[in-house]
PDB file of N, CA and C in Angstrom:
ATOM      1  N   UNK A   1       7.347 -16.614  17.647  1.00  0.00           N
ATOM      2  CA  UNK A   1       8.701 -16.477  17.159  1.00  0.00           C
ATOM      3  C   UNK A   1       9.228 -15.130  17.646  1.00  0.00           C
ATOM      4  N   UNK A   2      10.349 -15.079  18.268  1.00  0.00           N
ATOM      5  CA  UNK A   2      11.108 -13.801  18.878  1.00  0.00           C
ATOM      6  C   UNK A   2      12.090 -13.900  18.079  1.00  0.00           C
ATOM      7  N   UNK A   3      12.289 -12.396  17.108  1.00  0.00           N
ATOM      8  CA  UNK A   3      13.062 -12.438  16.701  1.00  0.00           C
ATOM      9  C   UNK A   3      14.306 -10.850  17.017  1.00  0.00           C
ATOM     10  N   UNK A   4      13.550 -10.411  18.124  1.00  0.00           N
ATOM     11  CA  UNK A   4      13.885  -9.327  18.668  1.00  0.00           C
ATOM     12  C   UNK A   4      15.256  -9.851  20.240  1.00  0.00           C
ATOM     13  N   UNK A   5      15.441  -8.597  21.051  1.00  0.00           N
ATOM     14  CA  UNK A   5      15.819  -9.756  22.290  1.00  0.00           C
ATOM     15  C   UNK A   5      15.091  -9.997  22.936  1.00  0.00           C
ATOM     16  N   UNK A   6      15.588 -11.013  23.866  1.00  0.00           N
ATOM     17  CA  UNK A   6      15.125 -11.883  24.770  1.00  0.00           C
ATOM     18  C   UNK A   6      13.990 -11.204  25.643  1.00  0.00           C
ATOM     19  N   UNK A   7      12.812 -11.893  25.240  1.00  0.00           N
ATOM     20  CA  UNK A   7      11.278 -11.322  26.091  1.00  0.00           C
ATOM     21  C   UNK A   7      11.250 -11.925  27.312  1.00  0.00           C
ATOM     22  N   UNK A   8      10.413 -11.141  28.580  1.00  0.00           N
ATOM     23  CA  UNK A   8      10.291 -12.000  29.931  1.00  0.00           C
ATOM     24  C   UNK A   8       8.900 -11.966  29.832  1.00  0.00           C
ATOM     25  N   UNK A   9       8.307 -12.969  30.819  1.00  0.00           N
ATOM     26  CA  UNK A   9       6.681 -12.843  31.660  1.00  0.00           C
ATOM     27  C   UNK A   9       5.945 -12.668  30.370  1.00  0.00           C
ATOM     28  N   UNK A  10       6.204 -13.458  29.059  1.00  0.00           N
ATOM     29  CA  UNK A  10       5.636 -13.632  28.320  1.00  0.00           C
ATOM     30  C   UNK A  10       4.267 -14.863  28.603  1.00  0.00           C
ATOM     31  N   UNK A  11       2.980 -13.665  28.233  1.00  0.00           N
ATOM     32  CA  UNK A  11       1.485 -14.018  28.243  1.00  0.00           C
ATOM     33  C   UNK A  11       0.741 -13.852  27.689  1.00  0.00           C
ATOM     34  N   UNK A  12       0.170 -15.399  26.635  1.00  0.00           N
ATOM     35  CA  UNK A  12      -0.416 -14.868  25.247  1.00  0.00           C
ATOM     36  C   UNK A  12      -2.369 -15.312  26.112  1.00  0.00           C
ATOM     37  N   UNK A  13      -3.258 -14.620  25.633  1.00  0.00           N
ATOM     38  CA  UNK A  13      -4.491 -14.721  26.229  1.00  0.00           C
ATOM     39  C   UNK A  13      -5.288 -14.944  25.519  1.00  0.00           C
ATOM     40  N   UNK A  14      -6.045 -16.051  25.060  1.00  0.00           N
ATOM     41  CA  UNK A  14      -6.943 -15.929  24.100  1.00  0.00           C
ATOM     42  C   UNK A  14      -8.599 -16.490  24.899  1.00  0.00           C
ATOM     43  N   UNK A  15      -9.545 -16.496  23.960  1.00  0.00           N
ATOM     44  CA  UNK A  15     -11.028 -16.742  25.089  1.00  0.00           C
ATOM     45  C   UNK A  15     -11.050 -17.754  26.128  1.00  0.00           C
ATOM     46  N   UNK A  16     -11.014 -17.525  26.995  1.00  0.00           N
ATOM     47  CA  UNK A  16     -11.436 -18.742  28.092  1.00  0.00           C
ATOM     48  C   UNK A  16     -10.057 -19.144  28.944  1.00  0.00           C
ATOM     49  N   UNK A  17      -8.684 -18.800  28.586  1.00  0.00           N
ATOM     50  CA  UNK A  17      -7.610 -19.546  29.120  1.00  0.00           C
ATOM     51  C   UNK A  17      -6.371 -18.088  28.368  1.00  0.00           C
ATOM     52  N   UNK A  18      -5.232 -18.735  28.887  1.00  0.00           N
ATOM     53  CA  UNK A  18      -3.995 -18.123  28.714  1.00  0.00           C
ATOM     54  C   UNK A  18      -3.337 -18.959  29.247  1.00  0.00           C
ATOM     55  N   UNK A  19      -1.583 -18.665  28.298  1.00  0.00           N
ATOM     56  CA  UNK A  19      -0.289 -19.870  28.806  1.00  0.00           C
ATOM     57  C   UNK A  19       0.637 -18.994  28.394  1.00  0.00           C
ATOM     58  N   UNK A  20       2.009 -19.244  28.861  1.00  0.00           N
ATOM     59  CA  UNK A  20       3.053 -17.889  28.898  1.00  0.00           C
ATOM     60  C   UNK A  20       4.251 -18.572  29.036  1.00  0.00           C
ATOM     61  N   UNK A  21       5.376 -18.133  28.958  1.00  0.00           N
ATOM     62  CA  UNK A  21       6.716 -18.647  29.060  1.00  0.00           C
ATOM     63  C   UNK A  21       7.442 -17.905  30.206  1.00  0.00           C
ATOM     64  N   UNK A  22       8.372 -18.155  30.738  1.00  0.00           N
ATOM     65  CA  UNK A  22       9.024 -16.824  31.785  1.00  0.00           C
ATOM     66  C   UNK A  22       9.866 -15.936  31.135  1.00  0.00           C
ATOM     67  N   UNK A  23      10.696 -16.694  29.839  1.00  0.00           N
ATOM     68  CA  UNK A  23      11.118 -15.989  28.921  1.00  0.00           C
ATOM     69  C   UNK A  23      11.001 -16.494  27.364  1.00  0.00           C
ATOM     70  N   UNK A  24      11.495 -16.102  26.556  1.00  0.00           N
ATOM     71  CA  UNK A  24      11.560 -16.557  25.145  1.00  0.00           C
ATOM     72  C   UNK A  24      12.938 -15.806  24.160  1.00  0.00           C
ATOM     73  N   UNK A  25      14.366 -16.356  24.131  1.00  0.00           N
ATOM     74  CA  UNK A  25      15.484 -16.116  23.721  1.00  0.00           C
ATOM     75  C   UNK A  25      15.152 -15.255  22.470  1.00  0.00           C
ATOM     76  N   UNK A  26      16.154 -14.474  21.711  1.00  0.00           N
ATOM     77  CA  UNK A  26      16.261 -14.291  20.765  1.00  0.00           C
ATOM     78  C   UNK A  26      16.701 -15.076  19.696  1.00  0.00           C
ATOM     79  N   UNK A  27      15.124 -15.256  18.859  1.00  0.00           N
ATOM     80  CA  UNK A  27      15.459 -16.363  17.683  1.00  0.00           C
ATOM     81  C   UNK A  27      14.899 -17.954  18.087  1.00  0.00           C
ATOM     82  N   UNK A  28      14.439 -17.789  18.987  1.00  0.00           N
ATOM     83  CA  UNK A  28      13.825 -19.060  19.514  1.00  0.00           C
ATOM     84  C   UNK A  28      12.419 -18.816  19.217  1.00  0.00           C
ATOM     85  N   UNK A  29      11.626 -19.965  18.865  1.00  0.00           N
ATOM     86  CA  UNK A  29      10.239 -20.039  18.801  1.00  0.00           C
ATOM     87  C   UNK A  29       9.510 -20.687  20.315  1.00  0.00           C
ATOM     88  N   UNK A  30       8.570 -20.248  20.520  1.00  0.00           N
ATOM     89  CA  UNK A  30       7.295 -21.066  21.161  1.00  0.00           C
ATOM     90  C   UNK A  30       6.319 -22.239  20.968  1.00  0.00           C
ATOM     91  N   UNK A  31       6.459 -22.927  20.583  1.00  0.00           N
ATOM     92  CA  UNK A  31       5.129 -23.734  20.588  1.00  0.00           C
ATOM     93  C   UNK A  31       3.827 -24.051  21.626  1.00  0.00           C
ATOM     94  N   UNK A  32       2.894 -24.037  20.942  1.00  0.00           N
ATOM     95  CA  UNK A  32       1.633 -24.088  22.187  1.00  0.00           C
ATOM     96  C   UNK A  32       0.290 -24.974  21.286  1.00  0.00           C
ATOM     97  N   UNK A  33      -0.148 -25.412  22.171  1.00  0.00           N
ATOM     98  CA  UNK A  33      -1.263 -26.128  21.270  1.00  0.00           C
ATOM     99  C   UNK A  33      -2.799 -25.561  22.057  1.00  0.00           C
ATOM    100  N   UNK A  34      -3.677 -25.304  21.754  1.00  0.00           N
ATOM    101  CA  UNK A  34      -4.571 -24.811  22.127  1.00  0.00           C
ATOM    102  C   UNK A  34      -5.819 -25.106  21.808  1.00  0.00           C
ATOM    103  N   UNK A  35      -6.680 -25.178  22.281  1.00  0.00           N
ATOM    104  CA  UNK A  35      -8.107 -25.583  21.560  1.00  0.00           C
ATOM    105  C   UNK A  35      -9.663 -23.816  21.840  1.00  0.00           C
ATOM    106  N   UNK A  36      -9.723 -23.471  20.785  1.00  0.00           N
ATOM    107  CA  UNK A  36     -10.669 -22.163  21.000  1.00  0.00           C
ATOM    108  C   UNK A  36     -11.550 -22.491  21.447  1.00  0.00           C
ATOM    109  N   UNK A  37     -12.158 -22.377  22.725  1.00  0.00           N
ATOM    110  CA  UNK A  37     -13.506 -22.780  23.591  1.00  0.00           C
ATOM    111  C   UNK A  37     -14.626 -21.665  23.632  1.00  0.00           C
ATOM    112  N   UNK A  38     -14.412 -20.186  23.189  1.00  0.00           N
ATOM    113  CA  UNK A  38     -15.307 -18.968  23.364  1.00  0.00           C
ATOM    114  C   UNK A  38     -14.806 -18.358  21.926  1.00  0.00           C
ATOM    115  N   UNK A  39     -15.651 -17.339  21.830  1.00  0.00           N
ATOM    116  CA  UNK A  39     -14.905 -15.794  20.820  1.00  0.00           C
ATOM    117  C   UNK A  39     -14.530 -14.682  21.663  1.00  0.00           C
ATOM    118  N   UNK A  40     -13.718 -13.888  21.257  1.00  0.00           N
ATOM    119  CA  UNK A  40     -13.253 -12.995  21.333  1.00  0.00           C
ATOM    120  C   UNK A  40     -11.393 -12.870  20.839  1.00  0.00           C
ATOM    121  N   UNK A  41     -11.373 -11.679  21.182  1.00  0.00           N
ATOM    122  CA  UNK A  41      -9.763 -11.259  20.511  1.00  0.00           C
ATOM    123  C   UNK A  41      -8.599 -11.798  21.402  1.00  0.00           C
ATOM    124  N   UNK A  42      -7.441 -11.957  20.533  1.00  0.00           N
ATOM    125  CA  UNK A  42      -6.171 -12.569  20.868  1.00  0.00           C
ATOM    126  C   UNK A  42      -5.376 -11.190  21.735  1.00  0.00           C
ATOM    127  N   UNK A  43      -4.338 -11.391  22.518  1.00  0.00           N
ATOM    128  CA  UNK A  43      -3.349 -10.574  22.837  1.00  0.00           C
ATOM    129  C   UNK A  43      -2.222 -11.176  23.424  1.00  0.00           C
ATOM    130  N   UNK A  44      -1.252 -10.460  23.448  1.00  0.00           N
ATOM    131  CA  UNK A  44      -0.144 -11.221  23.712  1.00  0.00           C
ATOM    132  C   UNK A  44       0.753 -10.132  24.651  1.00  0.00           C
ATOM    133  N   UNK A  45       1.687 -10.506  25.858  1.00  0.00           N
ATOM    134  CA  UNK A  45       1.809  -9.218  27.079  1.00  0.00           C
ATOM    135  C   UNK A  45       3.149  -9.457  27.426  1.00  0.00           C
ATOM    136  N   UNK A  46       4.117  -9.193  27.270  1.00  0.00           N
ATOM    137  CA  UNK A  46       5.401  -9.152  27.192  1.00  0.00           C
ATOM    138  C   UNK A  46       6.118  -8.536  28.221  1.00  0.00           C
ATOM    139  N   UNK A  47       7.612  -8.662  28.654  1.00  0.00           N
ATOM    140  CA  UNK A  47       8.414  -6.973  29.242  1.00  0.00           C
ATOM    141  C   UNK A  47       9.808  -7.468  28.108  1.00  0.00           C
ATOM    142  N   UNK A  48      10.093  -6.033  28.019  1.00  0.00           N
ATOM    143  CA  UNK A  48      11.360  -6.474  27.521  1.00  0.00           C
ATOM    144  C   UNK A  48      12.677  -6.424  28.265  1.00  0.00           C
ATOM    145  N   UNK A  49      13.824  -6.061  28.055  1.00  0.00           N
ATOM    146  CA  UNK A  49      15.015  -6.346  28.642  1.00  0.00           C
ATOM    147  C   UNK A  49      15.053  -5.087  29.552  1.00  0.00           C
ATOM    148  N   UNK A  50      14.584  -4.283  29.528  1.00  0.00           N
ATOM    149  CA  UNK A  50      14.320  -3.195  30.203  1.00  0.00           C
ATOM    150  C   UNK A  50      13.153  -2.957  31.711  1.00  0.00           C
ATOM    151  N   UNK A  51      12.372  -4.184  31.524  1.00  0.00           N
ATOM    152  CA  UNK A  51      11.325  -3.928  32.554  1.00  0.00           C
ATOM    153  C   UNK A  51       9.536  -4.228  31.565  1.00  0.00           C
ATOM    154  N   UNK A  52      10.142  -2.873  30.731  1.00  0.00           N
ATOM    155  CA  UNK A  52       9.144  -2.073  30.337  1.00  0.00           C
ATOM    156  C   UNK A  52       7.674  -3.019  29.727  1.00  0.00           C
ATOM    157  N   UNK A  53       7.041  -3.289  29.919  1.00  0.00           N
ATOM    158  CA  UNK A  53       5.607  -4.318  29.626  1.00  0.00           C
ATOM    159  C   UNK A  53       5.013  -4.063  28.178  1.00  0.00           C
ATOM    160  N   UNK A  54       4.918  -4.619  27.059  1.00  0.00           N
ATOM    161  CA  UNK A  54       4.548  -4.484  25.395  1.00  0.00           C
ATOM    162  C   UNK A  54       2.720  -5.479  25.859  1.00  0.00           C
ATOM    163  N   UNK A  55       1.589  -4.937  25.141  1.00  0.00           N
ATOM    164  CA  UNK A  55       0.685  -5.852  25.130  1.00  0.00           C
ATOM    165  C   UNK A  55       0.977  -5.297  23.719  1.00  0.00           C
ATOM    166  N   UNK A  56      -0.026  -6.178  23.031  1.00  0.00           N
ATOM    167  CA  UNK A  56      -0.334  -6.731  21.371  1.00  0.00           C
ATOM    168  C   UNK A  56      -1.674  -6.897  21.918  1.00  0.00           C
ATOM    169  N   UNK A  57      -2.820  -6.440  20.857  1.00  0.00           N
ATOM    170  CA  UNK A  57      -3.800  -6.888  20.462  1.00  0.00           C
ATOM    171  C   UNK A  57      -4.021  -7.879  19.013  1.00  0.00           C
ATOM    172  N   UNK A  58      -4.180  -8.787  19.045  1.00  0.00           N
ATOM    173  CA  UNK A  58      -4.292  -9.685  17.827  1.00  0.00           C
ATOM    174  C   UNK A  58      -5.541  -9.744  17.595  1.00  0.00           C
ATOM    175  N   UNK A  59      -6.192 -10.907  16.441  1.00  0.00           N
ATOM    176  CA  UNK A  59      -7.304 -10.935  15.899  1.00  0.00           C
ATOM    177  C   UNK A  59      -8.294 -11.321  16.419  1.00  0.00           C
ATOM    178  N   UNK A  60      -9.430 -11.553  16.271  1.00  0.00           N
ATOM    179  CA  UNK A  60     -10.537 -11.873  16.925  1.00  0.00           C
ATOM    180  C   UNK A  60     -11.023 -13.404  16.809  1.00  0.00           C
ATOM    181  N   UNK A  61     -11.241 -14.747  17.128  1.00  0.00           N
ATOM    182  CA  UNK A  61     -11.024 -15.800  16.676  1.00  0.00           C
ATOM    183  C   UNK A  61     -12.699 -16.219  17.264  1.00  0.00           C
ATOM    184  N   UNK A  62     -13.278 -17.325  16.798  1.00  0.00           N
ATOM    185  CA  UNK A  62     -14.859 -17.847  16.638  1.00  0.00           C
ATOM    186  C   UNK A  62     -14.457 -18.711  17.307  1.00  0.00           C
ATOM    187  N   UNK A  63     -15.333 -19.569  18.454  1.00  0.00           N
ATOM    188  CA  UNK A  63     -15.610 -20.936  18.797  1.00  0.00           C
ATOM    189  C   UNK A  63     -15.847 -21.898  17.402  1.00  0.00           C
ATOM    190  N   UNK A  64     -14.489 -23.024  17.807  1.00  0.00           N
ATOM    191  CA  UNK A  64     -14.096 -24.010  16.710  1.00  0.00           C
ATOM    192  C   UNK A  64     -13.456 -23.902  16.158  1.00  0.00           C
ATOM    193  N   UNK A  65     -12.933 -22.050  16.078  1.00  0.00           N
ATOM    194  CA  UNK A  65     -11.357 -22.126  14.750  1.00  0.00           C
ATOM    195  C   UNK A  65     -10.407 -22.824  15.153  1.00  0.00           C
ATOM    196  N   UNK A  66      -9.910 -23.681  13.727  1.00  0.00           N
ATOM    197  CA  UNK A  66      -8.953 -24.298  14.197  1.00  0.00           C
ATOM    198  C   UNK A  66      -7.863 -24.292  13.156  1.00  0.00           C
ATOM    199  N   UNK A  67      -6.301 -24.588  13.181  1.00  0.00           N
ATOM    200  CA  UNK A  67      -5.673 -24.133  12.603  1.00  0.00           C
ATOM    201  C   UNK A  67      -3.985 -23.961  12.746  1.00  0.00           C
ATOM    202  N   UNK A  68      -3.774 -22.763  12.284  1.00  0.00           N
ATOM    203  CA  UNK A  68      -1.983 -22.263  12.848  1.00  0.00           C
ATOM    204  C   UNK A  68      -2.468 -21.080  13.033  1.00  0.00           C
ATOM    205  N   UNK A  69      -1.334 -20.162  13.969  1.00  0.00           N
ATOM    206  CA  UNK A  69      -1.277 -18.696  14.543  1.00  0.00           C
ATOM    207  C   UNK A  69      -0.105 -18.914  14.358  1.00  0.00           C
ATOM    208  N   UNK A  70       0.578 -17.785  13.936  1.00  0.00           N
ATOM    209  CA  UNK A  70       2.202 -17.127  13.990  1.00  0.00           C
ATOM    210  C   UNK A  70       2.139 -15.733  14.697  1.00  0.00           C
ATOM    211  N   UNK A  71       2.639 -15.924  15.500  1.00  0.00           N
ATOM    212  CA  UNK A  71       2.778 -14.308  16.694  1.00  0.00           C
ATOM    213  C   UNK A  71       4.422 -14.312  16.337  1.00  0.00           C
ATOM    214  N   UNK A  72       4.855 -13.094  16.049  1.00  0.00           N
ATOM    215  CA  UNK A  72       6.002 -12.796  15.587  1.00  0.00           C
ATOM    216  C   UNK A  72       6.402 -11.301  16.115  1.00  0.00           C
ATOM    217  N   UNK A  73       7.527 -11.204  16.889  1.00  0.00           N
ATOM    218  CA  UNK A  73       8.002 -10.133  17.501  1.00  0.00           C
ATOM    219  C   UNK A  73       9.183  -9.836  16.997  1.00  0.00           C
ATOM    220  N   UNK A  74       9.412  -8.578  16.227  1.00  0.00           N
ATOM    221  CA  UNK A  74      10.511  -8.142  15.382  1.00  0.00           C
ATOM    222  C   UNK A  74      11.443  -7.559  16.307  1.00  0.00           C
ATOM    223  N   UNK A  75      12.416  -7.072  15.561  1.00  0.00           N
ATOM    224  CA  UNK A  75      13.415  -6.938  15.983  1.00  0.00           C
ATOM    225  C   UNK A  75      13.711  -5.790  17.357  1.00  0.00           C
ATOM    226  N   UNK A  76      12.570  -4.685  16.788  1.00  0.00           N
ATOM    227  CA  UNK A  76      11.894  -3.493  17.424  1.00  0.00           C
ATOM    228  C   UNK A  76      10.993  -4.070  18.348  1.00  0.00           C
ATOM    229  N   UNK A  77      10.466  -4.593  18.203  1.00  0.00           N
ATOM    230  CA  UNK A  77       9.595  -5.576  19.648  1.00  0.00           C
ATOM    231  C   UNK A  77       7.930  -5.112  19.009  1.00  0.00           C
ATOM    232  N   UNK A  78       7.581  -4.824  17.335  1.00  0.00           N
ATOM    233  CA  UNK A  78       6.531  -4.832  16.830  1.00  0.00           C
ATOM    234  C   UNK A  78       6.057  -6.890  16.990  1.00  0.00           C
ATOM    235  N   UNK A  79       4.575  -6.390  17.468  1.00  0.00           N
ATOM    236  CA  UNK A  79       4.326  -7.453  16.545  1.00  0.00           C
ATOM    237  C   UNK A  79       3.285  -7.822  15.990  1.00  0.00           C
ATOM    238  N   UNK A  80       3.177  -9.075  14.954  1.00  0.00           N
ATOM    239  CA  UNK A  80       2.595  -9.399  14.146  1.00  0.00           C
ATOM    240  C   UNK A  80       1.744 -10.489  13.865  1.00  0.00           C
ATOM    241  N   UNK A  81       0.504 -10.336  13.727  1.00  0.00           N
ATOM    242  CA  UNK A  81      -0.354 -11.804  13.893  1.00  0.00           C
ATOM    243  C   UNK A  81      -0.370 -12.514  12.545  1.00  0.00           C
ATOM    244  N   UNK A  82      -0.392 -13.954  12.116  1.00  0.00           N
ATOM    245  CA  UNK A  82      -0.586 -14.427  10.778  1.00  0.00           C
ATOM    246  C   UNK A  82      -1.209 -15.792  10.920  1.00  0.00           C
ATOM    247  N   UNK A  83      -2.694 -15.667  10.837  1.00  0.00           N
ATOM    248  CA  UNK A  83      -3.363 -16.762  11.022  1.00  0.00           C
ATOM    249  C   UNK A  83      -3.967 -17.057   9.989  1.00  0.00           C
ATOM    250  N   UNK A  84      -3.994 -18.331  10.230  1.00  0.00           N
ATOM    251  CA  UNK A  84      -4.672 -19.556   9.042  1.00  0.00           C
ATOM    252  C   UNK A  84      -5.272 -20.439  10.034  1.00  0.00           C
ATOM    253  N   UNK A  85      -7.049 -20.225  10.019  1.00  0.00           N
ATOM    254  CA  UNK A  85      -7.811 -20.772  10.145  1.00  0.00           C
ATOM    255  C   UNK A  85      -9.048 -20.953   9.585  1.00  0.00           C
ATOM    256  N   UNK A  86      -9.430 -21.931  10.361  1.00  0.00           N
ATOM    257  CA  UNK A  86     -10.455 -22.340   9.198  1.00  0.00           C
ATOM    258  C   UNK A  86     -11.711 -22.548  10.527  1.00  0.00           C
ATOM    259  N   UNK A  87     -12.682 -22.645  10.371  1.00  0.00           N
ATOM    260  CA  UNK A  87     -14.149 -22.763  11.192  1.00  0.00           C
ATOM    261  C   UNK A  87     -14.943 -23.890  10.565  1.00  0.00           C
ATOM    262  N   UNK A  88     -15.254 -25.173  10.982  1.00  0.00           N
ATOM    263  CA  UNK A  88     -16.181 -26.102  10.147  1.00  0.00           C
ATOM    264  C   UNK A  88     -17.383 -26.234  11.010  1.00  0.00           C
ATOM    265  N   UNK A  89     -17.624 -25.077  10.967  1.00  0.00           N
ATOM    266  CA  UNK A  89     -19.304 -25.038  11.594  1.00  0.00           C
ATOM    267  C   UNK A  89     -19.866 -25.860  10.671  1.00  0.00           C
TER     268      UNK A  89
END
């Protein structure tokens, strides 16, 4: 969810793969469906209207979580991870 302006060369990376948009409007959401194949941490790699390149480090996720992620970019171009998952090892 962008709720800041309009992001470019948006690239979210999580274990094993990454998928990206060329841009993402202000106030427009993303959808992505994904399946976690490894562990390790989330990030997400942005530019804004300026050029200038934002990475995010997000949370760290287990082979099998499965679930929702909310990546949320404020107005300031902070952003924010809010996950709900679950692991049925």
């Amino acid at each position: 969810m962008n709720q800041g302006p309009t992001v470019h060369v948006m690239e979210f990376d999580y274990p094993s793969a990454s998928f990206g948009a060329n841009s993402l409007a202000t106030g427009a959401n993303y959808h992505y469906r994904f399946k976690v194949q490894g562990s390790g941490p989330l990030s997400l790699q942005y530019e804004d209207g300026t050029g200038k390149i934002h990475t995010a480090q997000g949370p760290k996720v287990d082979l099998g979580d499965q679930g929702s992620l909310l990546v949320n970019i404020d107005a300031h171009g902070a952003v924010t991870w809010t996950p709900e998952l679950t692991n049925p090892k």
